[in-house]
C-alpha atoms as a PDB file:
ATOM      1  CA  UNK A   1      18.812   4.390  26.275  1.00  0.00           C
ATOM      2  CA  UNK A   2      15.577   5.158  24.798  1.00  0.00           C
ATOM      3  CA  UNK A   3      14.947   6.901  21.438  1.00  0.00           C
ATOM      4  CA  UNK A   4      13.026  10.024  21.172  1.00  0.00           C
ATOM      5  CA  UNK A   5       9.234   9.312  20.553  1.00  0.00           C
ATOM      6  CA  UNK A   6       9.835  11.170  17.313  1.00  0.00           C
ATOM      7  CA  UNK A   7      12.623   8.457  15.696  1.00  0.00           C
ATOM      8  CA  UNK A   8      10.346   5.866  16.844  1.00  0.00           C
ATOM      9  CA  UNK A   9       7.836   7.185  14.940  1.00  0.00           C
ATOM     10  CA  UNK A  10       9.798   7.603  11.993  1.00  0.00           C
ATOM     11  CA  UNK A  11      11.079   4.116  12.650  1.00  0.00           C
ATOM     12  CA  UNK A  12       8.007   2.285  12.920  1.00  0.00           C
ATOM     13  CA  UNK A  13       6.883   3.597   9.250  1.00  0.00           C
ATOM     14  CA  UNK A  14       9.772   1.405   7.939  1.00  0.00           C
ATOM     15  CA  UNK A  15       8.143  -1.563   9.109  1.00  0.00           C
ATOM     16  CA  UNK A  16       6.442  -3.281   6.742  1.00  0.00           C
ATOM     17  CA  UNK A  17       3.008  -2.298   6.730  1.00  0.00           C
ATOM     18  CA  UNK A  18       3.331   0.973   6.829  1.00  0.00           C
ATOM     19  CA  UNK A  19       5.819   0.554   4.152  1.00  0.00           C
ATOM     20  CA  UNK A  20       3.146  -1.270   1.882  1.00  0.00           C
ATOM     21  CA  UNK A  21       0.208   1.187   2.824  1.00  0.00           C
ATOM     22  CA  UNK A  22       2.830   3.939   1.455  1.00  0.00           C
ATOM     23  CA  UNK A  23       3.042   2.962  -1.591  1.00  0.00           C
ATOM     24  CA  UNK A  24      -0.332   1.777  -1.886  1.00  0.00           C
ATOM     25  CA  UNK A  25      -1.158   5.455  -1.447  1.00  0.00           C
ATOM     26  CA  UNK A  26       1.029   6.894  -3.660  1.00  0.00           C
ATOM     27  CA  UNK A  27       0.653   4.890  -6.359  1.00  0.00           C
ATOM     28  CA  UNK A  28      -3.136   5.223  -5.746  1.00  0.00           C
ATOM     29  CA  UNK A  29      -2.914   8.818  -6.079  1.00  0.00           C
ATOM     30  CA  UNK A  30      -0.724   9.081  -8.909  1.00  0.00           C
ATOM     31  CA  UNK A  31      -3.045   7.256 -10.626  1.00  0.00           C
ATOM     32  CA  UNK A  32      -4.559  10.592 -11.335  1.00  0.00           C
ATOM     33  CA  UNK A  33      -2.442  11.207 -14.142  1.00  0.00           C
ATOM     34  CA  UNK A  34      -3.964   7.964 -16.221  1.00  0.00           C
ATOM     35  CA  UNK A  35      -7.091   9.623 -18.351  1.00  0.00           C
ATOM     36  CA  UNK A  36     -10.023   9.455 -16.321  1.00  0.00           C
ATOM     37  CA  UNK A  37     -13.518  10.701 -16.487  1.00  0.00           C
ATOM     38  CA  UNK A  38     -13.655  14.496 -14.518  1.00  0.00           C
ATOM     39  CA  UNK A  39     -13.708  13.580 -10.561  1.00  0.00           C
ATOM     40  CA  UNK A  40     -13.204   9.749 -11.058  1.00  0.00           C
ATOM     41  CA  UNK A  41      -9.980   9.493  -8.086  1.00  0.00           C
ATOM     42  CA  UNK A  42      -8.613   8.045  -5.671  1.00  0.00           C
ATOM     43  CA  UNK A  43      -8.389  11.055  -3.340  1.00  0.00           C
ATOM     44  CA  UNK A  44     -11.390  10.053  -0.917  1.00  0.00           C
ATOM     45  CA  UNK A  45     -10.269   6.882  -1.172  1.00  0.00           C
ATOM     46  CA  UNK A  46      -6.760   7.018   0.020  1.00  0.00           C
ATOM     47  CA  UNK A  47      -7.799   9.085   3.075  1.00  0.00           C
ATOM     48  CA  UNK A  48     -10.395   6.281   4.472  1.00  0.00           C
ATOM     49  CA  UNK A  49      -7.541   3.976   3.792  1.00  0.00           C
ATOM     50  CA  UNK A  50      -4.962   5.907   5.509  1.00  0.00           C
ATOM     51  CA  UNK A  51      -7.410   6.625   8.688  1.00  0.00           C
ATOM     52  CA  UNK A  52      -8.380   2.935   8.885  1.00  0.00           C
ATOM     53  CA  UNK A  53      -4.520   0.860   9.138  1.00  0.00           C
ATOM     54  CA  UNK A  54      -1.864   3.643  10.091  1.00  0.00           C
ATOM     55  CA  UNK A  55      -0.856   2.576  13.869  1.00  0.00           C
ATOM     56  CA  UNK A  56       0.140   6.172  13.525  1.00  0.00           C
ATOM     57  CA  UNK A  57      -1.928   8.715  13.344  1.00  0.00           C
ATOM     58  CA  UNK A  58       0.648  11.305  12.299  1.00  0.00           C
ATOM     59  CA  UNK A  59       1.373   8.998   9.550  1.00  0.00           C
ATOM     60  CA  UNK A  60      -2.571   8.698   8.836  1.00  0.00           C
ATOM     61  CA  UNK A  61      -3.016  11.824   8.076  1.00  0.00           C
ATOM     62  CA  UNK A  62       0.209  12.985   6.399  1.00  0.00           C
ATOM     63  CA  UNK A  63       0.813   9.744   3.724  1.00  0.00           C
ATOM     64  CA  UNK A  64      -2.861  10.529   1.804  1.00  0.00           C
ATOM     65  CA  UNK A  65      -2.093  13.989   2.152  1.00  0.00           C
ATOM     66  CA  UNK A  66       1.746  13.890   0.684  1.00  0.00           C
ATOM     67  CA  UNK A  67       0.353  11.430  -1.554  1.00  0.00           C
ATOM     68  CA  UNK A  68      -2.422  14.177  -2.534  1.00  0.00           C
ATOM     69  CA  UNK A  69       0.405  16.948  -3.230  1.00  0.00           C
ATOM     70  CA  UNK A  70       2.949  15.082  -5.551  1.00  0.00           C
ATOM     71  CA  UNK A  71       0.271  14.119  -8.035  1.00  0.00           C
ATOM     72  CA  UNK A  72      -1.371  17.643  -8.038  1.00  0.00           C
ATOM     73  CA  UNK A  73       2.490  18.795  -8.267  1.00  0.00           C
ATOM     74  CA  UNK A  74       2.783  16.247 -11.775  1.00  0.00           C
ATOM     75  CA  UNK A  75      -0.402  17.219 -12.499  1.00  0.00           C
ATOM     76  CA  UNK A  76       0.518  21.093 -12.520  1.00  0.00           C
ATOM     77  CA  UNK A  77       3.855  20.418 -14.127  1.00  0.00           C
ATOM     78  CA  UNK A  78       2.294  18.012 -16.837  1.00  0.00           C
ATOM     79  CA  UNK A  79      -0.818  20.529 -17.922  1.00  0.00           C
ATOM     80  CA  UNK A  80       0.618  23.778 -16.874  1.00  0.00           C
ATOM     81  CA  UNK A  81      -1.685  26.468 -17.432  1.00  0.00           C
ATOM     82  CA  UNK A  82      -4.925  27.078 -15.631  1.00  0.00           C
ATOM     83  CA  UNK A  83      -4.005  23.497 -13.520  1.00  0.00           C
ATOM     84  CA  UNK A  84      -0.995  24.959 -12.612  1.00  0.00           C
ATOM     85  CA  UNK A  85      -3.046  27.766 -11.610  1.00  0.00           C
ATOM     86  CA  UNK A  86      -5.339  26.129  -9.281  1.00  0.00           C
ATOM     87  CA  UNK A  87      -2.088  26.384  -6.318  1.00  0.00           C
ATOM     88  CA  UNK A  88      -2.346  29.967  -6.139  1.00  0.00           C
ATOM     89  CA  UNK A  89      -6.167  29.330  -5.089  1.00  0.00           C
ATOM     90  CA  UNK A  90      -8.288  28.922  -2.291  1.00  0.00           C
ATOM     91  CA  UNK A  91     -10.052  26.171  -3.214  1.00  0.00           C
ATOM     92  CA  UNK A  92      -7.289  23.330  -3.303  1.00  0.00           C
ATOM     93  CA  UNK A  93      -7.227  24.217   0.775  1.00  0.00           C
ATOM     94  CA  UNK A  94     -10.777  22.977   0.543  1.00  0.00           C
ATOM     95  CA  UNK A  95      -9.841  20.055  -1.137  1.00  0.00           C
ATOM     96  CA  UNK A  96      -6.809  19.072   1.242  1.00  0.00           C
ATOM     97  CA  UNK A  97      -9.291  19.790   4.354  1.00  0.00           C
ATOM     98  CA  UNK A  98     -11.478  17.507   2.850  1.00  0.00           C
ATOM     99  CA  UNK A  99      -8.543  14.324   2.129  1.00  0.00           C
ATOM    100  CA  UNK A 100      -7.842  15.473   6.107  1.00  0.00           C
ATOM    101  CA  UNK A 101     -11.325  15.243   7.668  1.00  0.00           C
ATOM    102  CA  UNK A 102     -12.073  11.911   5.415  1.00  0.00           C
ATOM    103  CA  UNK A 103      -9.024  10.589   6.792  1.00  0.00           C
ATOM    104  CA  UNK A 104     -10.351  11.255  10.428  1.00  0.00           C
ATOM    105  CA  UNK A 105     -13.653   9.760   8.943  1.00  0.00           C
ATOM    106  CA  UNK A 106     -11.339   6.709   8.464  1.00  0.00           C
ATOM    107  CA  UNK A 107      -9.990   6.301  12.103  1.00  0.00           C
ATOM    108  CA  UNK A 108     -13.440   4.866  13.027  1.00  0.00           C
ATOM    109  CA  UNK A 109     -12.675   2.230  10.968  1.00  0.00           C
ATOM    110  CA  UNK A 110      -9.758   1.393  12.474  1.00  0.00           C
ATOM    111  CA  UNK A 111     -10.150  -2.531  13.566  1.00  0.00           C
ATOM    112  CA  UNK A 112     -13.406  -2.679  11.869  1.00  0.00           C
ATOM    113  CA  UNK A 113     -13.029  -2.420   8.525  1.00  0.00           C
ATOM    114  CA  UNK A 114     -15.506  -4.654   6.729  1.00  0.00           C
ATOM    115  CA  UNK A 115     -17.289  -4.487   3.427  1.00  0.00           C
ATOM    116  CA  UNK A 116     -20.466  -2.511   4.573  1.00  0.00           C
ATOM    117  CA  UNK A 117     -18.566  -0.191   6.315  1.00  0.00           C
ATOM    118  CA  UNK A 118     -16.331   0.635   4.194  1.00  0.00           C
ATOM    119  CA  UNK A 119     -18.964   0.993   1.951  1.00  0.00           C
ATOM    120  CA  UNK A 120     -21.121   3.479   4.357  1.00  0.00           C
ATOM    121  CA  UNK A 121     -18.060   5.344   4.657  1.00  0.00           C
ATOM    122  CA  UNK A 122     -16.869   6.006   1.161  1.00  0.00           C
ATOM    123  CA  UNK A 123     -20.650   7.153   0.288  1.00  0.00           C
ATOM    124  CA  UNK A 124     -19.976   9.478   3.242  1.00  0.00           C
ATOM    125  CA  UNK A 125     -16.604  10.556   1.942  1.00  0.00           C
ATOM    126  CA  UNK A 126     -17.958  11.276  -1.384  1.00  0.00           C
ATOM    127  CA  UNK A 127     -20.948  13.361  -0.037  1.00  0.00           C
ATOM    128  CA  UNK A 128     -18.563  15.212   2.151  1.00  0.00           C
ATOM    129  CA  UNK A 129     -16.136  16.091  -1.010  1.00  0.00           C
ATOM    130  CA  UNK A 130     -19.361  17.244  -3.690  1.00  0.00           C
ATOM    131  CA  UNK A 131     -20.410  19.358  -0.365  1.00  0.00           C
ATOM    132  CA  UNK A 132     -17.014  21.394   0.595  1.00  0.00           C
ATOM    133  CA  UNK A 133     -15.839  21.615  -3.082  1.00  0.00           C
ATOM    134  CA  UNK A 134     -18.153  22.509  -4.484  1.00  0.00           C
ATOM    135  CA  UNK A 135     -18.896  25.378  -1.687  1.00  0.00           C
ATOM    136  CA  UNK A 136     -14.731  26.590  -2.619  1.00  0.00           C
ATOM    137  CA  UNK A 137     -15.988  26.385  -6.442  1.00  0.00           C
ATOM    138  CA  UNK A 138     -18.563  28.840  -5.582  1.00  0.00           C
ATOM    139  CA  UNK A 139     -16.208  30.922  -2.994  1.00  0.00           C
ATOM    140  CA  UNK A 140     -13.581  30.327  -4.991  1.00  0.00           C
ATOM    141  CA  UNK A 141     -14.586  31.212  -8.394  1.00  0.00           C
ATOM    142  CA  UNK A 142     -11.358  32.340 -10.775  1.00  0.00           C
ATOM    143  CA  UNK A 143     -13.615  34.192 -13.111  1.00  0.00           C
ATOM    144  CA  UNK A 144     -17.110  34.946 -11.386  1.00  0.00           C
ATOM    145  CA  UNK A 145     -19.668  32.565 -12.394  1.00  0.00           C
ATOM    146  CA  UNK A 146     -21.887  32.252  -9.489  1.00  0.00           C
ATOM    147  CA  UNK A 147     -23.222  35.514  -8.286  1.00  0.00           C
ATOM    148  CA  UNK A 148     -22.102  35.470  -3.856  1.00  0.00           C
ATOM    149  CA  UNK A 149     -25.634  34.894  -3.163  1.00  0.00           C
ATOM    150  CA  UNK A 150     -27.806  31.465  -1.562  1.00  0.00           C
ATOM    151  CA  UNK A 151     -28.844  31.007  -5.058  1.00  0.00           C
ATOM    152  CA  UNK A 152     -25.231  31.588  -6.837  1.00  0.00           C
ATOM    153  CA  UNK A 153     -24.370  28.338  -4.087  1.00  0.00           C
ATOM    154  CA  UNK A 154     -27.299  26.469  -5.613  1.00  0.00           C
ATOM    155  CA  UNK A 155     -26.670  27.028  -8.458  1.00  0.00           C
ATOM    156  CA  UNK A 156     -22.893  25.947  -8.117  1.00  0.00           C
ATOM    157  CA  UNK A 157     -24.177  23.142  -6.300  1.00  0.00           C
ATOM    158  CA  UNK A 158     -26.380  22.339  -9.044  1.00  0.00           C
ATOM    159  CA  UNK A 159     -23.448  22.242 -11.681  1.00  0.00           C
ATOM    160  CA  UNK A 160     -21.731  19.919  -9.617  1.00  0.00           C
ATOM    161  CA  UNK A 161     -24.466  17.060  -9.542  1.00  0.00           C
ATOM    162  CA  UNK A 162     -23.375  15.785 -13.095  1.00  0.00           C
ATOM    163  CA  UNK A 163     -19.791  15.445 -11.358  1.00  0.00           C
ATOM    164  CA  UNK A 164     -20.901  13.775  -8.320  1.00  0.00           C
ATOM    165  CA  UNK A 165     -21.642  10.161  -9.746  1.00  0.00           C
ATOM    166  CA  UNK A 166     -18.470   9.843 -10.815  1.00  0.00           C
ATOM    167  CA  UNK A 167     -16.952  10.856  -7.174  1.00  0.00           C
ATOM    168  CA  UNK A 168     -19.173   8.164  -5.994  1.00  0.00           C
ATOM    169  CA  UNK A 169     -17.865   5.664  -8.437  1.00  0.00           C
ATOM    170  CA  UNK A 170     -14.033   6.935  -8.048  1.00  0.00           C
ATOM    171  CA  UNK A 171     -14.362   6.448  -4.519  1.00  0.00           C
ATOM    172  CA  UNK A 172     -16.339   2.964  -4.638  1.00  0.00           C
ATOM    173  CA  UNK A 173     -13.730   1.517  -7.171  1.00  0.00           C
ATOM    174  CA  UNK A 174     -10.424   3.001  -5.217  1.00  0.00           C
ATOM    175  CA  UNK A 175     -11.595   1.645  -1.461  1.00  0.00           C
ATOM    176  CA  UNK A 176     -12.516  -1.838  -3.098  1.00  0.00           C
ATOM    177  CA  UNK A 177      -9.207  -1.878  -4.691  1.00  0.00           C
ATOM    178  CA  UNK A 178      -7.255  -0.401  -1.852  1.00  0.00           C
ATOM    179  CA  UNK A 179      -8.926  -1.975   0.454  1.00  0.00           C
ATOM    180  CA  UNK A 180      -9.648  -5.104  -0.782  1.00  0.00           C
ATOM    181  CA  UNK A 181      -5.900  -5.655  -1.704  1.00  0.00           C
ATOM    182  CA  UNK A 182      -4.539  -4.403   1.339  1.00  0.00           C
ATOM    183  CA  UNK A 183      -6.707  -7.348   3.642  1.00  0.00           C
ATOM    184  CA  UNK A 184      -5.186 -10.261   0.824  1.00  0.00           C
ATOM    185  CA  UNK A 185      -2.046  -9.074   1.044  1.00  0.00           C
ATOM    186  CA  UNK A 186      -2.389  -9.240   5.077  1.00  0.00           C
ATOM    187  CA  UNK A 187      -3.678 -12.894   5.107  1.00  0.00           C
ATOM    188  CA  UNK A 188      -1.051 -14.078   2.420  1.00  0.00           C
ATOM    189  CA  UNK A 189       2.465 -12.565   4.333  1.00  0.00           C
ATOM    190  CA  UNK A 190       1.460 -11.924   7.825  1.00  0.00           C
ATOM    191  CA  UNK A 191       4.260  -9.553   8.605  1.00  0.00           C
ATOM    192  CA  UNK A 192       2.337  -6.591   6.869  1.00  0.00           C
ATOM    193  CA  UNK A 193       0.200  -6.729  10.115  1.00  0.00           C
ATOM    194  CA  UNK A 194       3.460  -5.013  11.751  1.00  0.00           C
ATOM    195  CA  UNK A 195       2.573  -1.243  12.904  1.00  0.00           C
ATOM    196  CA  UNK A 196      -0.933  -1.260  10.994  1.00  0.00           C
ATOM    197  CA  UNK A 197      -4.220  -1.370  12.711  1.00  0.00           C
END
């Protein structure tokens, strides 16, 4: 008798590489509660990773973004206040669209991954997250900073440059580790090449 595609799908992320590349994530993106300069994460990071080695793309996309929501859910629970805030707001849909559209970034890595490209591609990612976010900072705005005009963008755009090298570097240092790790681990126990690209 064969098994509905969707508890083979639910099945094959208990193999393990998928298994590994889950908590990989996770712990990845909990690593946003360690102190941290401002924008230094894993979040670009974890979505290239995700796109690149899921066999599943269901699982590709939804791992970095589950991963995503329980550390902004200890994040909101551990500062409270205006963090806690920051669910009742546009913007953090701008922020998940961007972990989603890095993570299809990351399916063209998928049996390529090598240290240039993932390289190209976390520059890309980074460029892609300064770009949207800071367009929902400006759209966005709690308490109006920015007038709605081109130059109230620039301007918001302009406040975000300071923030920007340290996306780059967040990103940079997260795919190296994630990445990096991920292709030992595969050479060392060959099993974790089950149901990963």
């Amino acid at each position: 008798m064969n098994r509905p595609a969707s508890d083979s799908s639910v099945s094959s992320l208990f193999a393990p590489g998928p298994l590994v590349l889950v908590g990989m994530i996770v712990i990845a993106a909990l690593s946003r509660l360690l102190p941290h300069p401002p924008n230094f994460s894993p979040v670009e990071a974890v979505a290239l990773f995700g796109g690149a080695y899921f066999a599943s793309k269901r699982w590709a996309f939804a791992v970095p973004l589950l991963g995503m929501f329980l550390s902004d859910l200890a994040l909101a629970a551990i500062n409270g206040g205006l963090y806690a805030t920051w669910f009742g707001n546009g913007g953090i849909w701008l922020v998940y669209l961007c972990v989603a559209l890095t993570t299809a970034m990351g399916l063209g890595l998928r049996g390529r991954v090598s240290g240039a490209r993932v390289l190209g591609y976390s520059l890309m990612g980074s460029v892609l997250f300064f770009m949207v976010t800071n367009f929902g900072s400006w759209l966005f705005q709690p308490i109006p900073t920015y007038p709605m005009t081109a130059a109230g963008l620039a301007a918001a755009y302009v406040a975000g440059i300071p923030f920007f090298q340290w996306t780059v570097l967040g990103t940079l240092f997260y795919a190296a580790l994630l990445f990096g790790s991920f292709a030992a681990l595969r050479q060392r126990v060959p099993s974790l090449r089950a149901q990963t690209v």
